[in-house]
N, C-alpha and C. Protein backbone atom coordinates (compact mmCIF):
# COMPACT_ATOMS: atom_id res chain seq x y z
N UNK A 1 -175.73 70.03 46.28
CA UNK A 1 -176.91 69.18 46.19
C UNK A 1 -177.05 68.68 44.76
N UNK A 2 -177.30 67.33 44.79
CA UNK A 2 -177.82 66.81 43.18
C UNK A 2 -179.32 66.78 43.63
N UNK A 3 -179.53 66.78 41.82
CA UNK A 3 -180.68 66.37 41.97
C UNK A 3 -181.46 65.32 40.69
N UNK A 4 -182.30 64.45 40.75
CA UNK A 4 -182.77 63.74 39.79
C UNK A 4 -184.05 63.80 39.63
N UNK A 5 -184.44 63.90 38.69
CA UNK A 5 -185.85 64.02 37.98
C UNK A 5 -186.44 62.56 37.42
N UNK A 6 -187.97 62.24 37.42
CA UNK A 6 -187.77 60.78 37.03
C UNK A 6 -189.38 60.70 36.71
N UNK A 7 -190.12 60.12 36.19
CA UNK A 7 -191.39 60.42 36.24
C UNK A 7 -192.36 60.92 34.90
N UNK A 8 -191.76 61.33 34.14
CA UNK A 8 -192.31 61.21 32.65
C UNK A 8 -192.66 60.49 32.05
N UNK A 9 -193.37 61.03 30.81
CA UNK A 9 -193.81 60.02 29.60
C UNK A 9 -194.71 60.50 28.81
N UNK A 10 -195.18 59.28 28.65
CA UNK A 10 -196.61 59.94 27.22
C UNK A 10 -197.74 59.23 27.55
N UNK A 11 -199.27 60.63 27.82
CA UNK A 11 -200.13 60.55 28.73
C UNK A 11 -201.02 61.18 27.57
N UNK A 12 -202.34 60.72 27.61
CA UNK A 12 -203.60 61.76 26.40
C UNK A 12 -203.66 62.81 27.89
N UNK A 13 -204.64 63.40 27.16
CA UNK A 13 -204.95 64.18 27.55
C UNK A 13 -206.11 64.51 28.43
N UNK A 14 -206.27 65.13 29.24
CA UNK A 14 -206.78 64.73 30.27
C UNK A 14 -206.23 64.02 31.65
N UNK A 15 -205.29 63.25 31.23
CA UNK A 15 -205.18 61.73 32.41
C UNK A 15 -203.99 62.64 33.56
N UNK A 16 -203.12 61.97 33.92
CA UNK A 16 -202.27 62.57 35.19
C UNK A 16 -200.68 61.89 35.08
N UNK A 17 -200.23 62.44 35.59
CA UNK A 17 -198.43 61.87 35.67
C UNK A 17 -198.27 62.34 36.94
N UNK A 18 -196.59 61.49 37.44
CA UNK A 18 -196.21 62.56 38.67
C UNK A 18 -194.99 62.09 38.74
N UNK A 19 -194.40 63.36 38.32
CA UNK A 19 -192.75 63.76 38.64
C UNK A 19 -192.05 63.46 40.34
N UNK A 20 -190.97 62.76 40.28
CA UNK A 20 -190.58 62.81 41.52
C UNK A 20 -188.89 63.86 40.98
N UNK A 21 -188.51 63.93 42.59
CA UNK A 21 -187.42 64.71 42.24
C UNK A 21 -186.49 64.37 43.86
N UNK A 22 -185.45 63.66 43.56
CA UNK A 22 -184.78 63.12 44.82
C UNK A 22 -183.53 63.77 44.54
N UNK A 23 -182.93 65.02 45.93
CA UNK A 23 -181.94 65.42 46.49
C UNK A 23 -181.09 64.23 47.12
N UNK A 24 -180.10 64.87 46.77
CA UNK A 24 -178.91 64.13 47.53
C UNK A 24 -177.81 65.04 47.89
N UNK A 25 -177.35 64.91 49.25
CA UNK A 25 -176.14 65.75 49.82
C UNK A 25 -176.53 66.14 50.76
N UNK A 26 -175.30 66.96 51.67
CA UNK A 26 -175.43 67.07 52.70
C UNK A 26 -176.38 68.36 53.30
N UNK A 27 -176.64 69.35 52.62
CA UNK A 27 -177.73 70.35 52.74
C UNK A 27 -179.94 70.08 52.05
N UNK A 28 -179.43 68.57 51.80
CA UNK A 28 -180.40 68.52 50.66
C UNK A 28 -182.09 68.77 51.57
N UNK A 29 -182.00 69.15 52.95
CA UNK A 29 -182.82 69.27 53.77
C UNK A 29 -182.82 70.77 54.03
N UNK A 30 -182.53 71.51 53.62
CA UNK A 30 -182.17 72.89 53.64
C UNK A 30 -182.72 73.62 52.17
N UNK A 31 -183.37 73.11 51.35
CA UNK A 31 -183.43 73.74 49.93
C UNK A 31 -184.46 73.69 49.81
N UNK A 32 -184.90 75.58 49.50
CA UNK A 32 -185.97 75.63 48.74
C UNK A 32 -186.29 75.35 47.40
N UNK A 33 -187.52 74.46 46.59
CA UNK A 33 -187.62 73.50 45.71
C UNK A 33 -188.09 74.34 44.45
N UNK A 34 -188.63 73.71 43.31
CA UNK A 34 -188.99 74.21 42.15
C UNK A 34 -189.22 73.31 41.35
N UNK A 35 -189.91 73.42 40.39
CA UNK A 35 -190.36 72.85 39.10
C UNK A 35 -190.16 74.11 37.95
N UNK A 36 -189.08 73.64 36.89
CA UNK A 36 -189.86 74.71 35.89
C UNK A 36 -189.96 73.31 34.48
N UNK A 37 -190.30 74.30 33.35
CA UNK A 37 -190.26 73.36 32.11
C UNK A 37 -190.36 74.35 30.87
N UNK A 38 -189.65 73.36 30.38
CA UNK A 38 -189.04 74.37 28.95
C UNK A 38 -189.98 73.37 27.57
N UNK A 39 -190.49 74.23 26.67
CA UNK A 39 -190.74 73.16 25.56
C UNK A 39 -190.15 73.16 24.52
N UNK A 40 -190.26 73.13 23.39
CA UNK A 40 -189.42 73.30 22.18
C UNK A 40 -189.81 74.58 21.87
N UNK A 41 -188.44 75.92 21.31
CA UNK A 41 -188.94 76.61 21.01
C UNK A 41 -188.93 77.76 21.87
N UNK A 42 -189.23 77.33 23.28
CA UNK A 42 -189.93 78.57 24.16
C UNK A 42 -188.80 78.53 25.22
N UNK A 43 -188.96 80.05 26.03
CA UNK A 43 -187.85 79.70 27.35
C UNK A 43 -188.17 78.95 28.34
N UNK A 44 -187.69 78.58 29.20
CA UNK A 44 -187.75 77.53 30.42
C UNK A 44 -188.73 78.98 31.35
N UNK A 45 -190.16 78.39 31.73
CA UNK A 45 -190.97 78.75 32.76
C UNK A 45 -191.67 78.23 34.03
N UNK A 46 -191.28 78.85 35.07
CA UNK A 46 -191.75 78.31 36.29
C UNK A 46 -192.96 77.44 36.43
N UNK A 47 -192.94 76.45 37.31
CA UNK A 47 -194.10 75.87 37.43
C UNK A 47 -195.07 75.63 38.22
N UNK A 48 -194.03 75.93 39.76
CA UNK A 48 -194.48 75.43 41.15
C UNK A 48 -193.00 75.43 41.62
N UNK A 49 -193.55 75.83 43.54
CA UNK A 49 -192.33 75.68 43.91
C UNK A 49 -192.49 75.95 45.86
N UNK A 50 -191.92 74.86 46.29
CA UNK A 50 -192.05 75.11 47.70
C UNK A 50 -190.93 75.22 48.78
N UNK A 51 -191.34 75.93 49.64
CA UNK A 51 -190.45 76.88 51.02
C UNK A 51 -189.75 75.88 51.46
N UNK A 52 -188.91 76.16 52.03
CA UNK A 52 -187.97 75.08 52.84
C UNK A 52 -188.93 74.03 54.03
N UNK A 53 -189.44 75.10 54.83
CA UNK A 53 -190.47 74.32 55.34
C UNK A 53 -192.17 73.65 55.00
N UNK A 54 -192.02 73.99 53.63
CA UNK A 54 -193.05 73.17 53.10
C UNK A 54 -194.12 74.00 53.70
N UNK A 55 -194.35 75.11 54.39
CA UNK A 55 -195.36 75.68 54.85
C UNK A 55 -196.40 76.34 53.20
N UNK A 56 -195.29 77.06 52.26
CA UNK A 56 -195.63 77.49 51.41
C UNK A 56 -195.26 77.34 50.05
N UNK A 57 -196.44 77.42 49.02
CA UNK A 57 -196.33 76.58 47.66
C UNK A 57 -196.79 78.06 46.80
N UNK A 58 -195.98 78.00 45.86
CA UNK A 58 -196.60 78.87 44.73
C UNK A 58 -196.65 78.05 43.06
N UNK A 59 -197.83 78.54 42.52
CA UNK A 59 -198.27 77.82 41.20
C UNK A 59 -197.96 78.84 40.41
N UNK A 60 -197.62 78.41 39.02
CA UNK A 60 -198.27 79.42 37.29
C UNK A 60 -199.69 79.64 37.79
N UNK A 61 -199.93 80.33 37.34
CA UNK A 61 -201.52 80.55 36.78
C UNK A 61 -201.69 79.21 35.62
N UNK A 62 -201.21 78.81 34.90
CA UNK A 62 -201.61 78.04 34.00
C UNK A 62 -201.51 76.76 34.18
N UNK A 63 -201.19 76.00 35.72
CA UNK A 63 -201.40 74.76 36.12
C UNK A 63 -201.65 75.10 37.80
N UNK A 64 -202.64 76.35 38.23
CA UNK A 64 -203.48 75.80 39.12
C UNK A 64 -204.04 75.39 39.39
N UNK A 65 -204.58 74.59 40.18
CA UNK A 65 -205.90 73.75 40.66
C UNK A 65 -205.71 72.40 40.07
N UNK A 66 -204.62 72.60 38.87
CA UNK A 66 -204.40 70.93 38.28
C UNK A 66 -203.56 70.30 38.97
N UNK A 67 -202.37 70.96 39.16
CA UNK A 67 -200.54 70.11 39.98
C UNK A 67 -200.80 70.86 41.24
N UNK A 68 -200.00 69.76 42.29
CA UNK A 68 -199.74 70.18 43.06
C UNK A 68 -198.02 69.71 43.51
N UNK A 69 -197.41 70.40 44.30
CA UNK A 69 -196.10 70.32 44.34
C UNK A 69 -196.06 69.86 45.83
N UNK A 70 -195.15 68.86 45.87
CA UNK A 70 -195.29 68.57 47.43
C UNK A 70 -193.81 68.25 47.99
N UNK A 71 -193.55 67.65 49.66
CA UNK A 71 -192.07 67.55 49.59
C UNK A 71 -192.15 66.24 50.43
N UNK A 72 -191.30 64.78 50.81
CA UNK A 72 -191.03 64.29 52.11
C UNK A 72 -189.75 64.39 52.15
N UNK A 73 -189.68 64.80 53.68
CA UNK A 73 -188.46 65.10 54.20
C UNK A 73 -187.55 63.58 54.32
N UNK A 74 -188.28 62.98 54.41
CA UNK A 74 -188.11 61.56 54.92
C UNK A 74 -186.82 61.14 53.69
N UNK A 75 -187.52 60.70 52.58
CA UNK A 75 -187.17 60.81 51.61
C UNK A 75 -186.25 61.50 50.97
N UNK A 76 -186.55 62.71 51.16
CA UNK A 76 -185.58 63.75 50.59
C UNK A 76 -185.91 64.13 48.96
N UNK A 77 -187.73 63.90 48.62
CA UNK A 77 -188.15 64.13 47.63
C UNK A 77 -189.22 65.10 47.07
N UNK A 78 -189.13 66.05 46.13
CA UNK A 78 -190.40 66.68 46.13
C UNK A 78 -190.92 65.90 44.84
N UNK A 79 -192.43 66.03 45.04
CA UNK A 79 -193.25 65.38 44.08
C UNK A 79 -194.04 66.81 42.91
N UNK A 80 -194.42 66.44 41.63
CA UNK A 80 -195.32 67.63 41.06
C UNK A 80 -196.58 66.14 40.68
N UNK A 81 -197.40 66.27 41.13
CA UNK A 81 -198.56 65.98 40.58
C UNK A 81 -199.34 66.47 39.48
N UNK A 82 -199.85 65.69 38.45
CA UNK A 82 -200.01 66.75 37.57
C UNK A 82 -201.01 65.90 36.97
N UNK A 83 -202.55 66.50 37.53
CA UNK A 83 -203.66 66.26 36.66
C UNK A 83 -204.43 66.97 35.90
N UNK A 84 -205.57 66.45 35.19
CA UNK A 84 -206.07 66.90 33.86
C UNK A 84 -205.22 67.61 32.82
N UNK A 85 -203.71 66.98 32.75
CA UNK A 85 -202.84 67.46 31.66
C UNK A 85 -203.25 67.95 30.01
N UNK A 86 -203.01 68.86 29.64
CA UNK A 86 -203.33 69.45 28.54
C UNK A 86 -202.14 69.22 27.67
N UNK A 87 -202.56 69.86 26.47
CA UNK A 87 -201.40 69.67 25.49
C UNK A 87 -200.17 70.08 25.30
N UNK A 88 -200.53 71.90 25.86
CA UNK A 88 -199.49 72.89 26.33
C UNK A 88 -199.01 72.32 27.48
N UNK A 89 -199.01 71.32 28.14
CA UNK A 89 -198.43 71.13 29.45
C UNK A 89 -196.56 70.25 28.75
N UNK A 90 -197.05 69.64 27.30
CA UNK A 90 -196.07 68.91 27.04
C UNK A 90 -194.57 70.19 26.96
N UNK A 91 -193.42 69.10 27.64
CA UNK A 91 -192.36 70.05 27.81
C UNK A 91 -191.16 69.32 28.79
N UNK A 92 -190.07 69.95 28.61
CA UNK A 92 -189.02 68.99 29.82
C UNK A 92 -189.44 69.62 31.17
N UNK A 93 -189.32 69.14 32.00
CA UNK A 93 -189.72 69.27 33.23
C UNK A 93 -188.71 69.62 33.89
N UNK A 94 -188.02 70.19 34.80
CA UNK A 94 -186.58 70.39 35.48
C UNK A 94 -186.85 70.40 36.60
N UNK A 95 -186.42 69.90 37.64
CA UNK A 95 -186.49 70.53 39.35
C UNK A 95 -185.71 70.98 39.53
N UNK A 96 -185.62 72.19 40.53
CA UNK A 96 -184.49 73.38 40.98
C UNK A 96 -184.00 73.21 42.68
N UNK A 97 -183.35 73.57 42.51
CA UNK A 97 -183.23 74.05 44.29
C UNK A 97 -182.08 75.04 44.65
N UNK A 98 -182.42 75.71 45.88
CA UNK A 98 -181.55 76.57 46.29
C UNK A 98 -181.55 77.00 47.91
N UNK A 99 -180.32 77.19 48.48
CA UNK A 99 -180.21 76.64 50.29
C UNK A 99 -181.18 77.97 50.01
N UNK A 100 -181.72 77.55 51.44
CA UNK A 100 -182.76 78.53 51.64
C UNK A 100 -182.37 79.25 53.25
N UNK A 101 -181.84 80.21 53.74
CA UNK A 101 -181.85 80.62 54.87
C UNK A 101 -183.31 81.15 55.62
N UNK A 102 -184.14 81.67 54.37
CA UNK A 102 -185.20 81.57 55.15
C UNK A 102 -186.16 80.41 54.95
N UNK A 103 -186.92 79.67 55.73
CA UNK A 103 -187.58 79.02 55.91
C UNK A 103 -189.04 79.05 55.13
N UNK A 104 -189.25 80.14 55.13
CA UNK A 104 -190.65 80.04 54.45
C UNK A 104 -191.23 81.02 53.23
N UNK A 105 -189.50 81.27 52.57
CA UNK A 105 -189.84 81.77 50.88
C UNK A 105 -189.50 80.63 50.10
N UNK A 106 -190.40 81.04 49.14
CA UNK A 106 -190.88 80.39 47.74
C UNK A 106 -190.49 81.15 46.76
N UNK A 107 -189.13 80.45 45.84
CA UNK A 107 -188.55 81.60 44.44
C UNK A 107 -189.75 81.03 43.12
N UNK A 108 -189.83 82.15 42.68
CA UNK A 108 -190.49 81.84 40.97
C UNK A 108 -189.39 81.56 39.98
N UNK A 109 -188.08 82.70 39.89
CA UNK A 109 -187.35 82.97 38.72
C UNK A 109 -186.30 81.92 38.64
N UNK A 110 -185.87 81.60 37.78
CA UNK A 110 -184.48 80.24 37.74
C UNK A 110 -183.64 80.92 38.22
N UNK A 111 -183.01 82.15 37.66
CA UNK A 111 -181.80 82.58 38.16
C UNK A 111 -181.72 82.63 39.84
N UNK A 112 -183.10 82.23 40.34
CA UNK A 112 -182.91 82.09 41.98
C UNK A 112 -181.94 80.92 42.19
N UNK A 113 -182.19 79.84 41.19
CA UNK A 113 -181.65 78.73 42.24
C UNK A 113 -180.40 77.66 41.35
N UNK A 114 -179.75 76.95 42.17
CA UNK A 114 -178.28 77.36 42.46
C UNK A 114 -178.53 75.27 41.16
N UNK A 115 -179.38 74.40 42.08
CA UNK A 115 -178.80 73.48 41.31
C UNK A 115 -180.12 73.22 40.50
N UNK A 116 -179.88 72.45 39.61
CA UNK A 116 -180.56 71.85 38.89
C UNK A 116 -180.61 70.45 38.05
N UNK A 117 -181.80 69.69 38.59
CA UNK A 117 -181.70 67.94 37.63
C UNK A 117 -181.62 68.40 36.38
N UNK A 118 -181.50 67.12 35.66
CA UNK A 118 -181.31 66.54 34.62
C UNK A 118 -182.50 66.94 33.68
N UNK A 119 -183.57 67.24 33.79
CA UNK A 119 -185.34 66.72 33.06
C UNK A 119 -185.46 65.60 32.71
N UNK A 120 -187.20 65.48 32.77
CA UNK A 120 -187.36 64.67 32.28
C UNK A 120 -188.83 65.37 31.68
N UNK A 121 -188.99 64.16 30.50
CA UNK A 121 -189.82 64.49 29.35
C UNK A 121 -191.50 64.38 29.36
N UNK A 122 -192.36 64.78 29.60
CA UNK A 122 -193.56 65.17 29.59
C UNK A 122 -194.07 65.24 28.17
N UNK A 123 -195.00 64.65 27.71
CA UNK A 123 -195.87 64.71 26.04
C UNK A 123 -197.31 64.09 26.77
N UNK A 124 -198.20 65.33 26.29
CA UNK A 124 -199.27 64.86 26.38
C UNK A 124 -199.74 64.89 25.03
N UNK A 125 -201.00 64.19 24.85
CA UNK A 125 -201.23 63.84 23.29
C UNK A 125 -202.90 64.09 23.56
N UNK A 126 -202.95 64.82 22.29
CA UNK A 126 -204.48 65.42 22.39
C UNK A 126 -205.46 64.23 21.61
């Protein structure tokens, strides 16, 4: 599976962005998803991340209730929504994935999953 990240930029603070993330290949309907993001400095930390069947989503604690992570099958894209962005939110963004045999787990850790986009760049400005 590839994958591409696309959807960044430079946002104050407060306002909203939204990451897309388009699979390609022949399992790309089979993979459980992810968001993590790394900033300068710090290690790459989870962000959000949903089940193969989209039944189930897990957040950080530190962008609940703001992002939400979503998927169309249609497409073959998951989305991170990401409002009332803060400052600490600035960081590369990565989407993950990994075949999922079960249907309705959700990984936190990177070393779960197998591919990974490119990032893209997130700066919010206070």
């Amino acid at each position: 599976v590839q994958l591409q990240a696309s959807g960044g930029g430079l946002v104050q603070a407060g306002g909203s962005l939204r990451l897309s993330c388009a699979a390609s290949g022949p399992t790309r309907n089979m993979q459980a998803m992810g968001w993590f993001r790394q900033a300068p400095g710090k290690e790459r930390e989870f962000v959000a991340a949903i089940s193969r069947n989209n039944y189930n989503t897990r957040y950080a604690d530190s962008v609940k209730g703001r992002f939400t992570i979503s998927r169309n099958k249609v497409e073959s894209t998951v989305a991170l929504q990401m409002n009332s962005l803060k400052s600490e939110d600035t960081a590369v963004y990565h989407c993950a994935s990994r075949y999922a045999r079960r249907m309705e787990t959700v990984h936190e850790s990177p070393n779960e999953y197998q591919n990974w986009g490119q990032g893209t760049q997130v700066t919010v400005s206070s």
